[in-house]
C-alpha atoms as a PDB file:
ATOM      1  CA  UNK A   1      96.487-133.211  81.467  1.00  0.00           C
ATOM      2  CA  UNK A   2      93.173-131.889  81.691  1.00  0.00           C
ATOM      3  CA  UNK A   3      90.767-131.822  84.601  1.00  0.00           C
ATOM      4  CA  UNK A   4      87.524-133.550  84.394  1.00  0.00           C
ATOM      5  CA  UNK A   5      85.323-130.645  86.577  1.00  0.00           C
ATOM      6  CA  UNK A   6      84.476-127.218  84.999  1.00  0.00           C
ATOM      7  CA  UNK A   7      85.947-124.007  86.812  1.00  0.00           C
ATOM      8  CA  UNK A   8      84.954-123.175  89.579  1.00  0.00           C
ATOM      9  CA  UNK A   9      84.485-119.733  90.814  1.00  0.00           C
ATOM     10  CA  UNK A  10      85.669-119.665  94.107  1.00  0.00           C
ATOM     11  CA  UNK A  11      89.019-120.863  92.893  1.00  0.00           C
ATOM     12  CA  UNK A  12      89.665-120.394  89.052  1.00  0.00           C
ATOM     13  CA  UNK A  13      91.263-116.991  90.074  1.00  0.00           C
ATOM     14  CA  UNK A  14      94.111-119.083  91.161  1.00  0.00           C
ATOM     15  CA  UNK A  15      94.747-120.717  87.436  1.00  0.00           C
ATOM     16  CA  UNK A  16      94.230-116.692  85.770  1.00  0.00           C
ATOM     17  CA  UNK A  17      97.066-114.740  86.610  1.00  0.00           C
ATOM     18  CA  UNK A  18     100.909-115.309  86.055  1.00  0.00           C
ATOM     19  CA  UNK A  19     101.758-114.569  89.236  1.00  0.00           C
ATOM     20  CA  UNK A  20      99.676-117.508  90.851  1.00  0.00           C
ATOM     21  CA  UNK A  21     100.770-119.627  88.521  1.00  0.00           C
ATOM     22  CA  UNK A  22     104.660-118.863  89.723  1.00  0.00           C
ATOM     23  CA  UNK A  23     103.411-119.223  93.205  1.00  0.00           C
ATOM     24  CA  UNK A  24     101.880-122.599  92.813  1.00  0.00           C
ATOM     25  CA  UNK A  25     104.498-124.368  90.805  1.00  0.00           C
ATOM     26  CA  UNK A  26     107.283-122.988  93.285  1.00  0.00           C
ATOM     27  CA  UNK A  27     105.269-123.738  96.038  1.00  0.00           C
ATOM     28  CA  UNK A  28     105.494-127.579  95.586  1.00  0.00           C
ATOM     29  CA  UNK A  29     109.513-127.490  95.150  1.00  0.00           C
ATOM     30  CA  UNK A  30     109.174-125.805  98.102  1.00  0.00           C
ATOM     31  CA  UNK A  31     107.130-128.048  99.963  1.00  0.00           C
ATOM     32  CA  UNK A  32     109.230-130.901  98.833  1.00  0.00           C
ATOM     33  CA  UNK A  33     111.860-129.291 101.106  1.00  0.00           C
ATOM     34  CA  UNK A  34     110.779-128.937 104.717  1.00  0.00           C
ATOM     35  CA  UNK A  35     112.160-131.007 107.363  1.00  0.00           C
ATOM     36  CA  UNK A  36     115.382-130.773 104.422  1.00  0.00           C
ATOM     37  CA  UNK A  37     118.814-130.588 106.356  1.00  0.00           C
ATOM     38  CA  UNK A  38     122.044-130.733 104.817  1.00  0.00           C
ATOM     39  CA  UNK A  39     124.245-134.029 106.005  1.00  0.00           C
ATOM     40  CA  UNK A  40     126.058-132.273 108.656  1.00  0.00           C
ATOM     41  CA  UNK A  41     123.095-130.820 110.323  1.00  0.00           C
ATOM     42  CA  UNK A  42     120.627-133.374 110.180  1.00  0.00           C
ATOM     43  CA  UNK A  43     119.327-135.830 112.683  1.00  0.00           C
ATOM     44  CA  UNK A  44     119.544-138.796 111.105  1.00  0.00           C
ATOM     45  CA  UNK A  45     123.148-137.887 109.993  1.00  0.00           C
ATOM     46  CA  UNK A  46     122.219-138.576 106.699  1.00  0.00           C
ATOM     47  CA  UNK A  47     121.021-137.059 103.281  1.00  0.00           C
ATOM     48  CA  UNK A  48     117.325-136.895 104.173  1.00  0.00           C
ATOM     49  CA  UNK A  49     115.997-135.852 107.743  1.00  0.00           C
ATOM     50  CA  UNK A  50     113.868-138.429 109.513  1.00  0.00           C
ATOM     51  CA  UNK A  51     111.006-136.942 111.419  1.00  0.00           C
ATOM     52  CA  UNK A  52     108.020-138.527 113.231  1.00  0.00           C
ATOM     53  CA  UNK A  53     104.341-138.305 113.105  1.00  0.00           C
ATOM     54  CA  UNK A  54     102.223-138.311 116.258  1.00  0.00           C
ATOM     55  CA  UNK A  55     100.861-141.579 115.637  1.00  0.00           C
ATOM     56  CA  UNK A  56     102.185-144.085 117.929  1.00  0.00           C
ATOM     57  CA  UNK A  57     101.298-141.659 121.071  1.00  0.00           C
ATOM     58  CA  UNK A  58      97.533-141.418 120.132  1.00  0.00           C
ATOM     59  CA  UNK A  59      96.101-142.742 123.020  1.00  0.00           C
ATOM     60  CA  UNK A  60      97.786-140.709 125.324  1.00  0.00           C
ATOM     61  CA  UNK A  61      97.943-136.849 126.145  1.00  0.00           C
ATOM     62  CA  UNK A  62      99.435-134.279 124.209  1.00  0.00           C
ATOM     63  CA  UNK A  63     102.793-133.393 126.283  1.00  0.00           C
ATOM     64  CA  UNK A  64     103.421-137.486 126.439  1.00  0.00           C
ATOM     65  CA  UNK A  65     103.256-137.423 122.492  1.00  0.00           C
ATOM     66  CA  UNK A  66     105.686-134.120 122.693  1.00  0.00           C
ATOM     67  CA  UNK A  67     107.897-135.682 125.341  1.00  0.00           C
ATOM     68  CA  UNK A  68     107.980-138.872 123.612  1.00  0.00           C
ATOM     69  CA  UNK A  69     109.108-137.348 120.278  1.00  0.00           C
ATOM     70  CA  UNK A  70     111.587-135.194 121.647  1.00  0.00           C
ATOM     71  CA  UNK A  71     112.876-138.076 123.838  1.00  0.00           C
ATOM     72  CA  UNK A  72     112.810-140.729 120.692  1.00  0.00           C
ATOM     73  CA  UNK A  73     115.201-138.502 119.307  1.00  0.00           C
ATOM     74  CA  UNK A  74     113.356-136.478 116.439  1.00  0.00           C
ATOM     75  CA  UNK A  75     113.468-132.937 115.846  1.00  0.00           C
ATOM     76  CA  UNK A  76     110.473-132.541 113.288  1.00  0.00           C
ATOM     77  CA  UNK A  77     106.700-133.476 114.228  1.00  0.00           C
ATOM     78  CA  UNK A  78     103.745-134.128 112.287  1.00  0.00           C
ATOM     79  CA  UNK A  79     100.438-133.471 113.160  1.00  0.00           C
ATOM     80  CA  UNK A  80      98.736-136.605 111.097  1.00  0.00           C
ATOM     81  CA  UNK A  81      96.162-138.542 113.456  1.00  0.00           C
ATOM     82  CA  UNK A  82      93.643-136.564 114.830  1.00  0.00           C
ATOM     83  CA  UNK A  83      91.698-137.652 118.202  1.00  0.00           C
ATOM     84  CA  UNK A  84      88.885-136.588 119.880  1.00  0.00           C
ATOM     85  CA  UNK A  85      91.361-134.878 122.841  1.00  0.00           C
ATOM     86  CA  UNK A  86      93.444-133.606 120.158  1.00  0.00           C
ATOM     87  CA  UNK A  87      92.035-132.534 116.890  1.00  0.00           C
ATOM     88  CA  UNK A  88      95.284-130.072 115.875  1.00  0.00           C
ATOM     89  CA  UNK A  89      93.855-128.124 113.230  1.00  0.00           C
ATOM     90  CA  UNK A  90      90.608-129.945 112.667  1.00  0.00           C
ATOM     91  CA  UNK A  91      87.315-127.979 112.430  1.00  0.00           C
ATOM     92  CA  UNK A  92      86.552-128.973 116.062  1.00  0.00           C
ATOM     93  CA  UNK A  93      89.485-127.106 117.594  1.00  0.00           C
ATOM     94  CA  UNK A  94      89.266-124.499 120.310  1.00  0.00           C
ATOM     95  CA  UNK A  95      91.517-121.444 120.340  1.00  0.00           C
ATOM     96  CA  UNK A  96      92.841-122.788 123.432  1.00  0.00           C
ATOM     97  CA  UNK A  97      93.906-126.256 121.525  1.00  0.00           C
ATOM     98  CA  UNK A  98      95.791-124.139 119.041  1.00  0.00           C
ATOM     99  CA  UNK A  99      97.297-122.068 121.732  1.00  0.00           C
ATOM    100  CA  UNK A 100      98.420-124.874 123.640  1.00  0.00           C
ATOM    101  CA  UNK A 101     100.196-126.306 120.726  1.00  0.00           C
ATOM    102  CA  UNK A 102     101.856-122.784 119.623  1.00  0.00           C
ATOM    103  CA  UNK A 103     102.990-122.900 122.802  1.00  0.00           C
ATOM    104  CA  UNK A 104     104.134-125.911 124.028  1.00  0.00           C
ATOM    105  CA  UNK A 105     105.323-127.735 120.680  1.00  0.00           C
ATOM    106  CA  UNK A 106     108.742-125.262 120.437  1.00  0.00           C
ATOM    107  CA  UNK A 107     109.046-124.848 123.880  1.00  0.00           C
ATOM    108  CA  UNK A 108     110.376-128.584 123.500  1.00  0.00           C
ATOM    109  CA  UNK A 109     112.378-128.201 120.651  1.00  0.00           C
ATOM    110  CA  UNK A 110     110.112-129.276 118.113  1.00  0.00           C
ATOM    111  CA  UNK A 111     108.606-127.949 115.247  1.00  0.00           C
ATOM    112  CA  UNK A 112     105.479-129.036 113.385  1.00  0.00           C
ATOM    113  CA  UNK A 113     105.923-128.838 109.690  1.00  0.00           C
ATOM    114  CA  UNK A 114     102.495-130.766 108.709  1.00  0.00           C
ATOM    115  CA  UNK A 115      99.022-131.814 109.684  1.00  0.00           C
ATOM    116  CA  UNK A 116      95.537-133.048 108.468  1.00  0.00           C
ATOM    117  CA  UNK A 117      92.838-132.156 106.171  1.00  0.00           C
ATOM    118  CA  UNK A 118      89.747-134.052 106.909  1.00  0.00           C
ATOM    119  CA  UNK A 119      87.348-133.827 104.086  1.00  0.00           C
ATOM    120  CA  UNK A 120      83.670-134.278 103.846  1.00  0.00           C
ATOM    121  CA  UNK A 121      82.673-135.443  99.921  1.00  0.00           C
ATOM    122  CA  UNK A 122      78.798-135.901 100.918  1.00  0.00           C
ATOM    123  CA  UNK A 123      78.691-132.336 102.613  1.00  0.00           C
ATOM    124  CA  UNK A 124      77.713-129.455  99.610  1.00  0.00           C
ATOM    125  CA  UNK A 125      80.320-128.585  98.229  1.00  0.00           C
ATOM    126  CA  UNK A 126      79.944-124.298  99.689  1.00  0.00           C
ATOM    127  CA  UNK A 127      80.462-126.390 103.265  1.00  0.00           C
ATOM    128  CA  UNK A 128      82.437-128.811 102.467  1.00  0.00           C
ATOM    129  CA  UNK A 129      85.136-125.704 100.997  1.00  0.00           C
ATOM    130  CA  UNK A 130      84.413-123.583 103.791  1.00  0.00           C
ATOM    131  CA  UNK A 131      86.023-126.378 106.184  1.00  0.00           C
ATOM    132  CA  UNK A 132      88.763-127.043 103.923  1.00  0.00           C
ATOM    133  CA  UNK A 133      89.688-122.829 104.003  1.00  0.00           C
ATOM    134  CA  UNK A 134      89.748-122.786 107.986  1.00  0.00           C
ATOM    135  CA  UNK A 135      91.696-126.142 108.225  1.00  0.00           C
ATOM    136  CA  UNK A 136      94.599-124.507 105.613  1.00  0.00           C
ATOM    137  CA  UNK A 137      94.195-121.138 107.388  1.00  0.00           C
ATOM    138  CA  UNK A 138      94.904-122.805 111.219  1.00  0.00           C
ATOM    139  CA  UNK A 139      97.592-124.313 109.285  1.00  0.00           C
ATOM    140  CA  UNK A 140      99.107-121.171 108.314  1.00  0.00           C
ATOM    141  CA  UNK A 141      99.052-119.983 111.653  1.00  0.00           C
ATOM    142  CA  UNK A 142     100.777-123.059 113.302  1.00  0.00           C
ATOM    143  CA  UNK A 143     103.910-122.373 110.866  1.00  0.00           C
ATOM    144  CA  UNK A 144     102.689-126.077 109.069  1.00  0.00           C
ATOM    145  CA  UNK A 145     103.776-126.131 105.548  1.00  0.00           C
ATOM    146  CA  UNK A 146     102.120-129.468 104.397  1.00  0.00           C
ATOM    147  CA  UNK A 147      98.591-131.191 105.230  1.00  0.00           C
ATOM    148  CA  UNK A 148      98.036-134.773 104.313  1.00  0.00           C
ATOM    149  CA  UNK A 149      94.333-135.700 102.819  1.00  0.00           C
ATOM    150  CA  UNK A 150      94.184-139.729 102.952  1.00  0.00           C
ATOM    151  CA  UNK A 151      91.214-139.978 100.379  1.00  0.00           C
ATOM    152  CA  UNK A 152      87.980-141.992 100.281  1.00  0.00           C
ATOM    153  CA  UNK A 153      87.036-145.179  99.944  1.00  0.00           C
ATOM    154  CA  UNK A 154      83.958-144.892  98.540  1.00  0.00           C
ATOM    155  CA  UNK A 155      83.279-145.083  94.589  1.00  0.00           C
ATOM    156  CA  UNK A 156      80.588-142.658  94.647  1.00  0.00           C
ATOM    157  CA  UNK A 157      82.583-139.727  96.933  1.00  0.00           C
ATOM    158  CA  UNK A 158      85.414-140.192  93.905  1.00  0.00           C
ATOM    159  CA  UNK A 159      84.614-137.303  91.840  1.00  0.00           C
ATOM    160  CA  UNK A 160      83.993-135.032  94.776  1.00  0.00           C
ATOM    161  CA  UNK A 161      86.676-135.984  96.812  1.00  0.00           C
ATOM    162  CA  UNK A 162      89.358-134.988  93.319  1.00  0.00           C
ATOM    163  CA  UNK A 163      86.806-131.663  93.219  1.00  0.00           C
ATOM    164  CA  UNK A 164      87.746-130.927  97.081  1.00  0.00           C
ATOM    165  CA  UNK A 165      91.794-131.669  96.187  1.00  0.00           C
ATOM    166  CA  UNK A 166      92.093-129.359  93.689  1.00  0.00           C
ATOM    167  CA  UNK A 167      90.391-126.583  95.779  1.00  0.00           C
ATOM    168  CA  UNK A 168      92.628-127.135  98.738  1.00  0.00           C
ATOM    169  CA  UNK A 169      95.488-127.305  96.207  1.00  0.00           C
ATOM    170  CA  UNK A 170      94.657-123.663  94.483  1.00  0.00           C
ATOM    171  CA  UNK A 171      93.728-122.282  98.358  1.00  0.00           C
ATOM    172  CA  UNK A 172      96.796-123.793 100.045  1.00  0.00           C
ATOM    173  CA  UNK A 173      99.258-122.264  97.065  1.00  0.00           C
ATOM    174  CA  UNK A 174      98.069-119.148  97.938  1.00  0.00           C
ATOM    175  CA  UNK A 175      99.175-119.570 101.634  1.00  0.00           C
ATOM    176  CA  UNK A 176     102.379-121.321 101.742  1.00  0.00           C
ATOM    177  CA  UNK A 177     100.467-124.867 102.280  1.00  0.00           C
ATOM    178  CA  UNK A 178     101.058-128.283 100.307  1.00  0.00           C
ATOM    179  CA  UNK A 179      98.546-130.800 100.006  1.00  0.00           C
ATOM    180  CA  UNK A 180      99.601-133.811  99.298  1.00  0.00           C
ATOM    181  CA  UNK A 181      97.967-137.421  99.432  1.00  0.00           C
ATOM    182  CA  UNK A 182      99.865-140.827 100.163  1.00  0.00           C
ATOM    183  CA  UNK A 183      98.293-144.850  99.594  1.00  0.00           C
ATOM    184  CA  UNK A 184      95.359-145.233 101.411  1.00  0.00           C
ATOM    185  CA  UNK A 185      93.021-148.210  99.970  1.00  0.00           C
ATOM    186  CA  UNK A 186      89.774-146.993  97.825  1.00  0.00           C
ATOM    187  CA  UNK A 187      90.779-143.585  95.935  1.00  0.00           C
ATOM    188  CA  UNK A 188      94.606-143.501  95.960  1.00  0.00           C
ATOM    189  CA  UNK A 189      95.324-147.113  96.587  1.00  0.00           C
ATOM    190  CA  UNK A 190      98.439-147.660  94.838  1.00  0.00           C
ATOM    191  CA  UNK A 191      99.822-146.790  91.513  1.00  0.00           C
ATOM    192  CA  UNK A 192      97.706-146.732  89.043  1.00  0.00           C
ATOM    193  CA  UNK A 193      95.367-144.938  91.460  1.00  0.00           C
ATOM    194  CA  UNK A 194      97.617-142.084  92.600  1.00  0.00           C
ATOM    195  CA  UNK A 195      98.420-141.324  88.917  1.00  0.00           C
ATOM    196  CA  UNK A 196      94.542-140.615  88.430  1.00  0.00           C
ATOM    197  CA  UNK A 197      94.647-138.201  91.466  1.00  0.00           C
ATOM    198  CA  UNK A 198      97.568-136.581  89.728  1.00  0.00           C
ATOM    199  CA  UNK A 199      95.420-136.357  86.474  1.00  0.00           C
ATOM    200  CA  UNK A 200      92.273-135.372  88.358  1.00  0.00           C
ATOM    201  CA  UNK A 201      92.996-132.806  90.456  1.00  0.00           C
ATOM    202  CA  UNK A 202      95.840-131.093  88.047  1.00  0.00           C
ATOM    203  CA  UNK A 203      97.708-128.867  90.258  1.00  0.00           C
ATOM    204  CA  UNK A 204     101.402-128.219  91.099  1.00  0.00           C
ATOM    205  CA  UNK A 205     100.464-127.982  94.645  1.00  0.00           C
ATOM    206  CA  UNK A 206      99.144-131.340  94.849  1.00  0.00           C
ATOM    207  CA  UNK A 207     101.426-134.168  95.468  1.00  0.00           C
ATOM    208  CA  UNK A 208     102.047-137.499  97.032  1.00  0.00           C
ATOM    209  CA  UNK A 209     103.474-138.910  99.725  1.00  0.00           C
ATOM    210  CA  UNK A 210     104.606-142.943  99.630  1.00  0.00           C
ATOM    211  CA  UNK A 211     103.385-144.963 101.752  1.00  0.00           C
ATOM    212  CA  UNK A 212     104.740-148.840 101.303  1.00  0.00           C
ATOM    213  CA  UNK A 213     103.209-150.051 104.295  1.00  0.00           C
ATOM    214  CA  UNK A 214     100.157-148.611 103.055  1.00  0.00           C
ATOM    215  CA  UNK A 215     100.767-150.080  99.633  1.00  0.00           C
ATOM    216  CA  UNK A 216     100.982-153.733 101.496  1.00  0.00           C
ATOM    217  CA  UNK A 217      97.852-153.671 103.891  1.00  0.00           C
ATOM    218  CA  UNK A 218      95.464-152.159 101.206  1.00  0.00           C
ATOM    219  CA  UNK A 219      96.340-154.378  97.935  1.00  0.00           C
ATOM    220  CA  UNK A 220      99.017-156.481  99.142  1.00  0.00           C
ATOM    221  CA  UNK A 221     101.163-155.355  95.700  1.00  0.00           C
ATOM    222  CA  UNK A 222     104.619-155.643  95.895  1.00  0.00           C
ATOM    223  CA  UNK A 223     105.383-151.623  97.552  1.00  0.00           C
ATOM    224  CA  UNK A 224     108.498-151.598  95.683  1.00  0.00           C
ATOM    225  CA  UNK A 225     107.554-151.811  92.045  1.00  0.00           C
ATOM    226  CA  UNK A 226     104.159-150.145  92.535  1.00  0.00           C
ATOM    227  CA  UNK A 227     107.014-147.067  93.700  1.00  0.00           C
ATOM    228  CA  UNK A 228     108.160-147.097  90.110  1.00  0.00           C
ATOM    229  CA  UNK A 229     105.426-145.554  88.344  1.00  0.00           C
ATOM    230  CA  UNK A 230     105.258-142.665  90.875  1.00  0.00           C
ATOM    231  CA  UNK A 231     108.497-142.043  92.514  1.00  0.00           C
ATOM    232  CA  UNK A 232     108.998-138.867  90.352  1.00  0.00           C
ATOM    233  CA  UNK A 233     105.631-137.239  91.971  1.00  0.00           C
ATOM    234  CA  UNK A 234     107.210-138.292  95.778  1.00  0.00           C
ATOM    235  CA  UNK A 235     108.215-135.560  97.486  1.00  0.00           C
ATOM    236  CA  UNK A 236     108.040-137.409 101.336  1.00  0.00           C
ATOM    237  CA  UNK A 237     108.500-141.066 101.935  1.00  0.00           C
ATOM    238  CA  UNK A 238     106.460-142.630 105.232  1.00  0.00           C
ATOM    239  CA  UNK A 239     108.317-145.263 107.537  1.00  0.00           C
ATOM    240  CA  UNK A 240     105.886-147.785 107.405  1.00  0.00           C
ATOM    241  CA  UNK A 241     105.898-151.879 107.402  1.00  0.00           C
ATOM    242  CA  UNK A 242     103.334-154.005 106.978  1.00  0.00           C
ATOM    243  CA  UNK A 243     103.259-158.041 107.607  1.00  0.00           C
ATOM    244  CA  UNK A 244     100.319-158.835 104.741  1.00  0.00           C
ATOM    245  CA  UNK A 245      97.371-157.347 102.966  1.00  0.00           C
ATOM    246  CA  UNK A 246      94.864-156.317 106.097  1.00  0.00           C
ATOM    247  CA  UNK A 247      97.700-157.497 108.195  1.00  0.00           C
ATOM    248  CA  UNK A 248      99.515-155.918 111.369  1.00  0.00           C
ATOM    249  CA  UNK A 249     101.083-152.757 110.178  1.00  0.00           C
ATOM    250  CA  UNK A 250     101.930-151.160 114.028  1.00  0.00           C
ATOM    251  CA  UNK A 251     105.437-153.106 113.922  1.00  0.00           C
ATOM    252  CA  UNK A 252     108.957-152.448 114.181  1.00  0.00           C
ATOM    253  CA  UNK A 253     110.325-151.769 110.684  1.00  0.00           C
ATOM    254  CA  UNK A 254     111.785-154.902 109.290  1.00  0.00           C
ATOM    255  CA  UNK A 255     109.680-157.110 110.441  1.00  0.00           C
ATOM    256  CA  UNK A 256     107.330-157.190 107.417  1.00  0.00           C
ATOM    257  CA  UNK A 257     106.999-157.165 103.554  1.00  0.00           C
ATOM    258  CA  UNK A 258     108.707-153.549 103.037  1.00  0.00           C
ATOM    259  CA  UNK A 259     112.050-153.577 101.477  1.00  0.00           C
ATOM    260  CA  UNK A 260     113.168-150.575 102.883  1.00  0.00           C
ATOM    261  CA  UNK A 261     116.969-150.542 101.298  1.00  0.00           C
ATOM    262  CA  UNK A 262     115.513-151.146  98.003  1.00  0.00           C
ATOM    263  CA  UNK A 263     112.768-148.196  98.036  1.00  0.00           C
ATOM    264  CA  UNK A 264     115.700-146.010  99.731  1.00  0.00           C
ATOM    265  CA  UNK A 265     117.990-146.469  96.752  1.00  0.00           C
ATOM    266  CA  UNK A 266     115.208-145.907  94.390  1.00  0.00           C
ATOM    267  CA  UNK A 267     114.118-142.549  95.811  1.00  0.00           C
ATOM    268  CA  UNK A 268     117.519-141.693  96.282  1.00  0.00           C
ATOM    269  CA  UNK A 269     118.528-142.435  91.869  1.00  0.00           C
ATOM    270  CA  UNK A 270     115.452-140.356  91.285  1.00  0.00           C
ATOM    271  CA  UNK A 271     116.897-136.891  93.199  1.00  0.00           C
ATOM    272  CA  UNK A 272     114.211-137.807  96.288  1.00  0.00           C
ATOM    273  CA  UNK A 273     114.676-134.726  98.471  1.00  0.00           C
ATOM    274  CA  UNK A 274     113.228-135.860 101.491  1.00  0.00           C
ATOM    275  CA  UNK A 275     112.063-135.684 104.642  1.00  0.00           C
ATOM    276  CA  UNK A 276     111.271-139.435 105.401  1.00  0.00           C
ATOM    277  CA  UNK A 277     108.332-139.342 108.046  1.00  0.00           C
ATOM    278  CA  UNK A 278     108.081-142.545 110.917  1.00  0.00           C
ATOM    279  CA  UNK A 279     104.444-143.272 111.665  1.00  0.00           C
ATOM    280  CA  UNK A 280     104.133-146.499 113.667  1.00  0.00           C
ATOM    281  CA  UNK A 281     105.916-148.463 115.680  1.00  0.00           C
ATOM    282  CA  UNK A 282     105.175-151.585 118.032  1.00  0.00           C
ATOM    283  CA  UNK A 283     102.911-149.709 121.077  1.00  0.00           C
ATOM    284  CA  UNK A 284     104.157-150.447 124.469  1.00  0.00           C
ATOM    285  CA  UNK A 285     101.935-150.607 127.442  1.00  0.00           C
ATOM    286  CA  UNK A 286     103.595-147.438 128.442  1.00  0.00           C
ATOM    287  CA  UNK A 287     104.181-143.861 126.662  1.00  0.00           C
ATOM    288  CA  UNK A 288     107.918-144.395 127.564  1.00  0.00           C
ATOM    289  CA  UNK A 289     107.422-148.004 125.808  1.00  0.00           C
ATOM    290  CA  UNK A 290     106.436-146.678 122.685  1.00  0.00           C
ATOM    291  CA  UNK A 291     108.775-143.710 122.850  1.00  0.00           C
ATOM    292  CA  UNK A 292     111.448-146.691 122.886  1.00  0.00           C
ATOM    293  CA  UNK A 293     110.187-148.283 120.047  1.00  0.00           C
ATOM    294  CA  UNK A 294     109.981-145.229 117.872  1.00  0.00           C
ATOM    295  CA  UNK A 295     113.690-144.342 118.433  1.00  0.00           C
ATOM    296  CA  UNK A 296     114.310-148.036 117.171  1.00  0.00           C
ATOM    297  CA  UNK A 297     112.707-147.456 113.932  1.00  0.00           C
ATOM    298  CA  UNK A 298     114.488-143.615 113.617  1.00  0.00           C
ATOM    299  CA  UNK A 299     117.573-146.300 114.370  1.00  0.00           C
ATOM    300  CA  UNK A 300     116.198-148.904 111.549  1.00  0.00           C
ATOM    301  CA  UNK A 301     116.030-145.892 108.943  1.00  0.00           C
ATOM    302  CA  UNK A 302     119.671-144.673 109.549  1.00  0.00           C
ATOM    303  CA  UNK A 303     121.248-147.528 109.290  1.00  0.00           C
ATOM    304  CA  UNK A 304     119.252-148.131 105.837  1.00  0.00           C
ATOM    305  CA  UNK A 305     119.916-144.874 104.503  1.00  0.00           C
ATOM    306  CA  UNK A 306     124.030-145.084 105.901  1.00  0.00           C
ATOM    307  CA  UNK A 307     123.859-148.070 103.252  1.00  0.00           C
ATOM    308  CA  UNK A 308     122.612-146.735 100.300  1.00  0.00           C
END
């Protein structure tokens, strides 16, 4: 597959040379293996580690996230919503933010293994690169192997926003980082729309995430078959339910439209490596509340994947 966009100079270097090439391709098998334990060592006690995103702990500080993740019973964190108190490796980050987390994220126990890359399509695209390099380079530093870019839903940001992707993708090969994108609404929907990313950005280091929560609040398709056409480009599945298209999606897993045993034994026939990420849960009133609720779901998932 060819891409649609003309070289570009500040990364076609990274298509010229054998030895990028190697890098790149590697890079995503790579990628498609952190948070990987074997059965005896991980925490799930099963083939595919489950870890957790920050998500359900966004309102509150940044030790009750890490306390409540360590306490919920994960081992693996992911960096994924952003906030205005804690922006991880966003643009507006302080050295003292990124300190904080080098520090206080192991001293816990944890270890971060992904994050976000925010995107702006409208910005030119000199700026709009520059932001992209100093997201993927704080990334580098915080030992996180993956960021997650969740798209646009605007028709006309499109074309810039697959431009952008395959820039991170050629910069983040280069430095050890995956970019991936998962279901979203707009740009990378479902299906159909995820194999255009694919096809658009046309990199090794760009891949996709599944997202069948996602799948159901955005187009309300059926998150199992829209799997099919993809599940050979998955290389992390999201822990995600969803009641209905625009519906409640901050639930307890089984109590919407995901079939989670199904999708598990269809990842798992197609060689699905793992890690399998939990972002939501019901919130409580309390940190310790939702810290309950997440090690319900990390529960939920076990017990599906002990049955497949």
């Amino acid at each position: 597959m060819k891409s649609s966009f003309p070289p570009v100079a500040a990364f076609s270097a990274a298509h010229s040379t054998r030895r990028r090439f190697l890098k790149s391709a590697a890079l995503a098998l790579t990628a498609a293996a952190v948070c990987r334990h074997s059965v005896a060592a991980s925490a799930s006690g099963g083939p595919w580690e489950i870890c957790c995103l920050n998500r359900p702990w966004v309102k509150w500080s940044l030790d009750e996230m890490l306390d409540g993740v360590k306490a919920a019973g994960f081992r693996t964190l992911g960096l994924q919503t952003v906030s205005k108190a804690n922006p991880f490796i966003g643009p507006d980050a302080t050295r003292e933010h990124l300190d904080a987390l080098k520090q206080k994220i192991p001293a816990r126990g944890l270890k971060a293994t992904m994050g976000r890359l925010s995107t702006q399509e409208a910005k030119p695209f000199a700026d709009a690169t520059a932001e992209i390099r100093l997201q993927i380079d704080r990334a580098r530093e915080l030992g996180l192997r993956v960021l997650i870019n969740t798209g646009t839903g605007k028709p006309p940001h499109y074309d810039p926003w697959y431009r952008l992707m395959a820039f991170a993708a050629a910069y983040g090969a280069d430095r050890g980082v995956q970019i991936v994108t998962k279901p979203h609404g707009g740009v990378n929907a479902a299906a159909a729309e995820l194999l255009k990313c694919l096809e658009k950005v046309n990199h090794a280091n760009f891949g996709i995430w599944y997202d069948p929560g996602n799948v159901v609040f955005y187009t309300g398709k059926d998150s199992l078959a829209e799997l099919e056409p993809v599940v050979k480009h998955v290389s992390a599945f999201v822990g995600k339910d969803c009641v209905a298209q625009n519906g409640e999606a901050m639930i307890q897993l089984g109590q919407g439209k995901v079939d989670f045993s199904g999708i598990l034994r269809r990842l798992k026939r197609a060689d699905f490596k793992g890690p399998i990420w939990i972002e939501t849960c019901a919130i409580g009133v309390t940190p310790a509340a939702t810290t309950a609720n997440a090690k319900a779901n990390r529960e939920f998932l076990e017990r599906a994947v002990a049955t497949i």
